[in-house]
Protein backbone atom coordinates (compact mmCIF):
# COMPACT_ATOMS: atom_id res chain seq x y z
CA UNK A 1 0.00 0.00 0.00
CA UNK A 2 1.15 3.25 -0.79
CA UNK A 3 1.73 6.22 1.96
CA UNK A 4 -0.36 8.96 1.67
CA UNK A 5 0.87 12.10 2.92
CA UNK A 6 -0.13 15.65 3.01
CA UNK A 7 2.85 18.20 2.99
CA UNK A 8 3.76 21.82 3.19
CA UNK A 9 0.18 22.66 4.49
CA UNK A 10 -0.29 26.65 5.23
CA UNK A 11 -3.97 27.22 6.62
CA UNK A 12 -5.44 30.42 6.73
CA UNK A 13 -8.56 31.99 8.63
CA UNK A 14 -10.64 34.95 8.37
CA UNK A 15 -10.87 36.82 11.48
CA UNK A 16 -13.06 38.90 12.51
CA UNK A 17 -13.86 41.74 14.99
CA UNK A 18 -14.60 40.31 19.10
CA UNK A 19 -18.48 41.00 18.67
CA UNK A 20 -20.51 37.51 19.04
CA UNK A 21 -21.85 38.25 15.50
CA UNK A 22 -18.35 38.37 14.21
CA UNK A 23 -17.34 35.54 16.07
CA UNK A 24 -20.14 33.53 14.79
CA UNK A 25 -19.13 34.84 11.37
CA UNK A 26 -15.48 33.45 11.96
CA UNK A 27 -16.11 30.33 12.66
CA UNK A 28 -17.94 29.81 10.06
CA UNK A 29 -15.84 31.18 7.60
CA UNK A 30 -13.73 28.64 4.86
CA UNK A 31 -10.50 27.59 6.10
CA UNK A 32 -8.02 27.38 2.82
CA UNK A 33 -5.50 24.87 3.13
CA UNK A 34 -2.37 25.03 0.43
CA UNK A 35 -0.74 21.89 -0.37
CA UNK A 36 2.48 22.55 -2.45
CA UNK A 37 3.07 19.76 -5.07
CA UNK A 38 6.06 19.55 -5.83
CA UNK A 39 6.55 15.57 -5.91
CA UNK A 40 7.79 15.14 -2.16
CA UNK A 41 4.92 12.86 -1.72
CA UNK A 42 4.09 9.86 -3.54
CA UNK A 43 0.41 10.18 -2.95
CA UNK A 44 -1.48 13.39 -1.86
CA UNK A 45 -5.08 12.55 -0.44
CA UNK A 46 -7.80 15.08 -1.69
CA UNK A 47 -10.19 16.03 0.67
CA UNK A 48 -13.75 15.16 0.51
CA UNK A 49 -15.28 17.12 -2.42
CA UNK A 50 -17.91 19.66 -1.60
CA UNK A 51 -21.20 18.36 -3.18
CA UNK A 52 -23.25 21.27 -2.57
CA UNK A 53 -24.01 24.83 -3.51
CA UNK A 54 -22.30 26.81 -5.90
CA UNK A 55 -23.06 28.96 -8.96
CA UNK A 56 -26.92 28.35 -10.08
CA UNK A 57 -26.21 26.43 -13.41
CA UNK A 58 -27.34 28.48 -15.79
CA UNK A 59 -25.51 31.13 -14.69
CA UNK A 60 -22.09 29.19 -14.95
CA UNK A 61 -23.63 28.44 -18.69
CA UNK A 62 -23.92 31.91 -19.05
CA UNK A 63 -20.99 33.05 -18.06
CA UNK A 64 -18.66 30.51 -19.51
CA UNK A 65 -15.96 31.24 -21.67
CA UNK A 66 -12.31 30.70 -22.63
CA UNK A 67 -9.30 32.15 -20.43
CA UNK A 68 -6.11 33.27 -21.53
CA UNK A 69 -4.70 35.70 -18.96
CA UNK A 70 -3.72 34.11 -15.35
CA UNK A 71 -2.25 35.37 -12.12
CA UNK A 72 0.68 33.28 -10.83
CA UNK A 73 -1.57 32.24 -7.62
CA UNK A 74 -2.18 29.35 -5.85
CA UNK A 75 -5.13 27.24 -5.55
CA UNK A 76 -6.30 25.76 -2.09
CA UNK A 77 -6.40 22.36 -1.79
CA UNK A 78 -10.44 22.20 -1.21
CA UNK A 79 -10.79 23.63 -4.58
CA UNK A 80 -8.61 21.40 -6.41
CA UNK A 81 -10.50 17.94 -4.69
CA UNK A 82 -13.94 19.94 -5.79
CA UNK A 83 -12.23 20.25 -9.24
CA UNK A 84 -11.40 17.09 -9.97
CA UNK A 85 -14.32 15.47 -8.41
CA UNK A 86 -16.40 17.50 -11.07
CA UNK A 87 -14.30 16.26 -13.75
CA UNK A 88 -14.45 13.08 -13.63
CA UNK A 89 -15.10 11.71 -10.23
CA UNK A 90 -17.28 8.94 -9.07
CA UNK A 91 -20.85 10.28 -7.58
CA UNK A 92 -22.59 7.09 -7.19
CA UNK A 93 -21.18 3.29 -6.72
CA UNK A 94 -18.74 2.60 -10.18
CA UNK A 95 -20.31 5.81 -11.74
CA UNK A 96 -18.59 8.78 -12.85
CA UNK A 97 -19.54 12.39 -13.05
CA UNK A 98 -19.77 12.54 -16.88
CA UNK A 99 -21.08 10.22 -19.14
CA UNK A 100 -19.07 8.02 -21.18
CA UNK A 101 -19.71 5.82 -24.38
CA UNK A 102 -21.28 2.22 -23.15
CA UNK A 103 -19.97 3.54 -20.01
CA UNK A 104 -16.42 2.30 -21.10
CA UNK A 105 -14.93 4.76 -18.12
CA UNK A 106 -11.55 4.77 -20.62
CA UNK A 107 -11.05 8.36 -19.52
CA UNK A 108 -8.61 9.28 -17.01
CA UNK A 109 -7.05 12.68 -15.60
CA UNK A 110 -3.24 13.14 -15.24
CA UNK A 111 -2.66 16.82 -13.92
CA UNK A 112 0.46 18.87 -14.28
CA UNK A 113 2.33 21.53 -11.77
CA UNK A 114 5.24 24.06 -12.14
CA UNK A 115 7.36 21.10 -10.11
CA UNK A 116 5.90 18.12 -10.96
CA UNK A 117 2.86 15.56 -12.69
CA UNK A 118 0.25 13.53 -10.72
CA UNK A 119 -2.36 11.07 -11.95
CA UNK A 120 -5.92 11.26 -10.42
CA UNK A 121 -7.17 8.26 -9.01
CA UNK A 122 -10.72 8.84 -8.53
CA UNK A 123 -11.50 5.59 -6.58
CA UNK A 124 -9.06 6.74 -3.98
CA UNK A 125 -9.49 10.48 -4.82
CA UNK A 126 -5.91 11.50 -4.63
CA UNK A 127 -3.46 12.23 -7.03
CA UNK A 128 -0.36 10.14 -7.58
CA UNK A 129 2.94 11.07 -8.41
CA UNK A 130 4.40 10.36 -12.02
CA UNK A 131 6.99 13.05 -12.82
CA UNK A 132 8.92 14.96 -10.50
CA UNK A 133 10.48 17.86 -12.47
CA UNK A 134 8.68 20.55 -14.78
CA UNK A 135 7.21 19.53 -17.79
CA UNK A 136 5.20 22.26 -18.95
CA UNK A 137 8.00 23.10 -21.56
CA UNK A 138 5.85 20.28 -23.20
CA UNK A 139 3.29 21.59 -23.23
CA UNK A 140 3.70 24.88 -24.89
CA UNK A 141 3.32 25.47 -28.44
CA UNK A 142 2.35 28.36 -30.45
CA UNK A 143 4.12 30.31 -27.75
CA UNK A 144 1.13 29.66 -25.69
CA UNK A 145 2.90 30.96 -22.62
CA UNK A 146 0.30 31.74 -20.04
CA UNK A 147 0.50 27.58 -19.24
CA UNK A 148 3.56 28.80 -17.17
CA UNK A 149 1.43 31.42 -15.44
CA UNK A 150 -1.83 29.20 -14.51
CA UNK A 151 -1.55 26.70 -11.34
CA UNK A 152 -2.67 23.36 -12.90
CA UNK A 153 -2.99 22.08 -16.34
CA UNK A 154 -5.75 18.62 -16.38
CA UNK A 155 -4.76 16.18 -19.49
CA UNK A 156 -7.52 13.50 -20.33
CA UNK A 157 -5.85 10.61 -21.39
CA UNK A 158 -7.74 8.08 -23.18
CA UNK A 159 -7.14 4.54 -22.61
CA UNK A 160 -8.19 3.31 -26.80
CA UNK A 161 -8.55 -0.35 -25.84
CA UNK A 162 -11.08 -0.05 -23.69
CA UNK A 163 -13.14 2.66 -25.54
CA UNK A 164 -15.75 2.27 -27.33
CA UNK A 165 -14.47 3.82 -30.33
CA UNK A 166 -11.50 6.87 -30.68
CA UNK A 167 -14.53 9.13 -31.87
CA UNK A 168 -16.49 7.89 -28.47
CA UNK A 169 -13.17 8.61 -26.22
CA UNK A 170 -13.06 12.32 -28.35
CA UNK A 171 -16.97 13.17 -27.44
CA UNK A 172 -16.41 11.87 -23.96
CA UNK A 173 -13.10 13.90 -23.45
CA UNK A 174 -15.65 16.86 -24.32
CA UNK A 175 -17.63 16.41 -21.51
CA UNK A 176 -14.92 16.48 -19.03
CA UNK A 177 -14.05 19.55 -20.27
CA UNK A 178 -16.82 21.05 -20.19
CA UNK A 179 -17.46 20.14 -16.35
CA UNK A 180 -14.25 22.02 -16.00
CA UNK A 181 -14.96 24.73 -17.69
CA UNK A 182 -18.60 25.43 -15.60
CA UNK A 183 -17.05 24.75 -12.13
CA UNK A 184 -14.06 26.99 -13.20
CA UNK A 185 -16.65 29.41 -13.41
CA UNK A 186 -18.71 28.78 -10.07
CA UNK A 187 -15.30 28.77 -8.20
CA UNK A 188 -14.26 31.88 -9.60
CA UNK A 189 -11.47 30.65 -11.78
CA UNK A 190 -10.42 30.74 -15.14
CA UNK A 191 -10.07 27.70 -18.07
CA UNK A 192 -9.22 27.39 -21.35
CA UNK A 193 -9.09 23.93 -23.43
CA UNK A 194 -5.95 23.16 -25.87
CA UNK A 195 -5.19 20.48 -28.04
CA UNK A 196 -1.60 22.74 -29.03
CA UNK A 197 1.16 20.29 -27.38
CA UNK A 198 3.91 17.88 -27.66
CA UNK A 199 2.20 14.78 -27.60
CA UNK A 200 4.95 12.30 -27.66
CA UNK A 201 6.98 14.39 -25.18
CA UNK A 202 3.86 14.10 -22.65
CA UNK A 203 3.52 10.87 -23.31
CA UNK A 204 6.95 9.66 -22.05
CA UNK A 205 6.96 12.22 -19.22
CA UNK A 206 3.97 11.03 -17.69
CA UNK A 207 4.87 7.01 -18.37
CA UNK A 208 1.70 6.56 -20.65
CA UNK A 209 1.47 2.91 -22.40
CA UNK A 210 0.97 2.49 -25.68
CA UNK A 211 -2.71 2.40 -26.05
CA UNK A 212 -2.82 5.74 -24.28
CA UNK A 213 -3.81 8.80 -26.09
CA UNK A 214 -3.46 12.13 -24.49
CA UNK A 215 -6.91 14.27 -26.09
CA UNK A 216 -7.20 17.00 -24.34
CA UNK A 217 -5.02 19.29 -22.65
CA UNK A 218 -7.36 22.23 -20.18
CA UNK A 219 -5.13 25.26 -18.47
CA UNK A 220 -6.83 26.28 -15.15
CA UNK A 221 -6.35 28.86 -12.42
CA UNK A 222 -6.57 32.23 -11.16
CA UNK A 223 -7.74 34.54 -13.99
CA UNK A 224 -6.30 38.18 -14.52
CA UNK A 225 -9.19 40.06 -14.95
């Protein structure tokens, strides 16, 4: 079994003024809890996805769109379990949160960092370590720079053995991204999906096998706006 640790935690809570209303205000207030990632830890648990709440839905659909501009910030570590849960995590027994062709489940999340790569086991819901060094030089092309300036970048690897079809793992890949792309927006953040990067490079640097195909590529964080 593999240890699971949680390292380089910072928390931080909002205070408030002594009065009993601000008090009550306090402790109710989010604690954010940064994890940095930076491949010290072979496995980093995820804590328990929040399941409720949030933007109403159509107004994430409304106010969806593509990001291109990020601050160099951080994202708490309550965010990135919501994120991932979203994207393709499990929200019943053996079912994900996206549909998938015959319900194949051939899609799977591999997520990179400034200091290293992680793959997302959703049974466990943690993310395991597979590179530790930057590879986001891979991932640029075009001079598509602002990867280097967002916190995370999600690839949805495709395991083409067990899907239905390549077309089926391409529609599928779609709706991950789009789950990304409407809790990017209820959290505040910013997302833009790219298929602009060095395939084969990724490919070794994340150990993929050969019936692995890396579809879609989805730059997340802070927006600067």
């Amino acid at each position: 079994m593999r240890n699971v640790l949680l390292i380089g935690i910072a928390i931080f809570a909002f205070t408030g003024c002594s009065s009993p209303k601000n008090e009550k205000a306090s402790q109710e207030s989010k604690v954010l809890e940064y994890v940095d990632f930076n491949g010290a830890a072979e496995e980093i648990a995820l804590p328990t996805p929040d399941k409720e709440g949030g933007m109403a839905l159509l107004e994430a659909v409304n106010k969806r769109k593509s990001t291109k501009e990020f601050k160099t910030e951080k994202l708490d570590i309550q965010t990135i379990s919501n994120l991932f849960w979203v994207a393709n995590g499990f929200n019943r027994e053996d079912k994900r949160t996206v549909p998938t062709a015959q319900n194949k489940q051939e899609l799977e999340l591999y997520v990179v960092f400034k200091d290293a790569a992680y793959f997302y086991d959703a049974k466990e819901h943690s993310l395991v370590l597979v590179a530790k060094n930057d590879i986001r030089p891979d991932l640029i092309l075009y001079n598509q720079t602002y990867v280097n300036d967002a916190f995370l970048n999600i690839l949805i690897v495709a395991d083409l053995e067990l899907a239905a079809s390549r077309d089926a793992a391409l529609m599928d890949a779609g709706f991950i991204g789009q789950n990304i792309y409407l809790y990017s927006v209820s959290a505040d953040l910013g997302a833009v999906a790219r298929v602009s990067f060095n395939a084969d490079a990724l490919k070794e640097d994340l150990k993929l096998k050969e019936n692995q195909e890396i579809l879609l590529n989805l730059t997340v964080g802070v927006p600067n706006n």
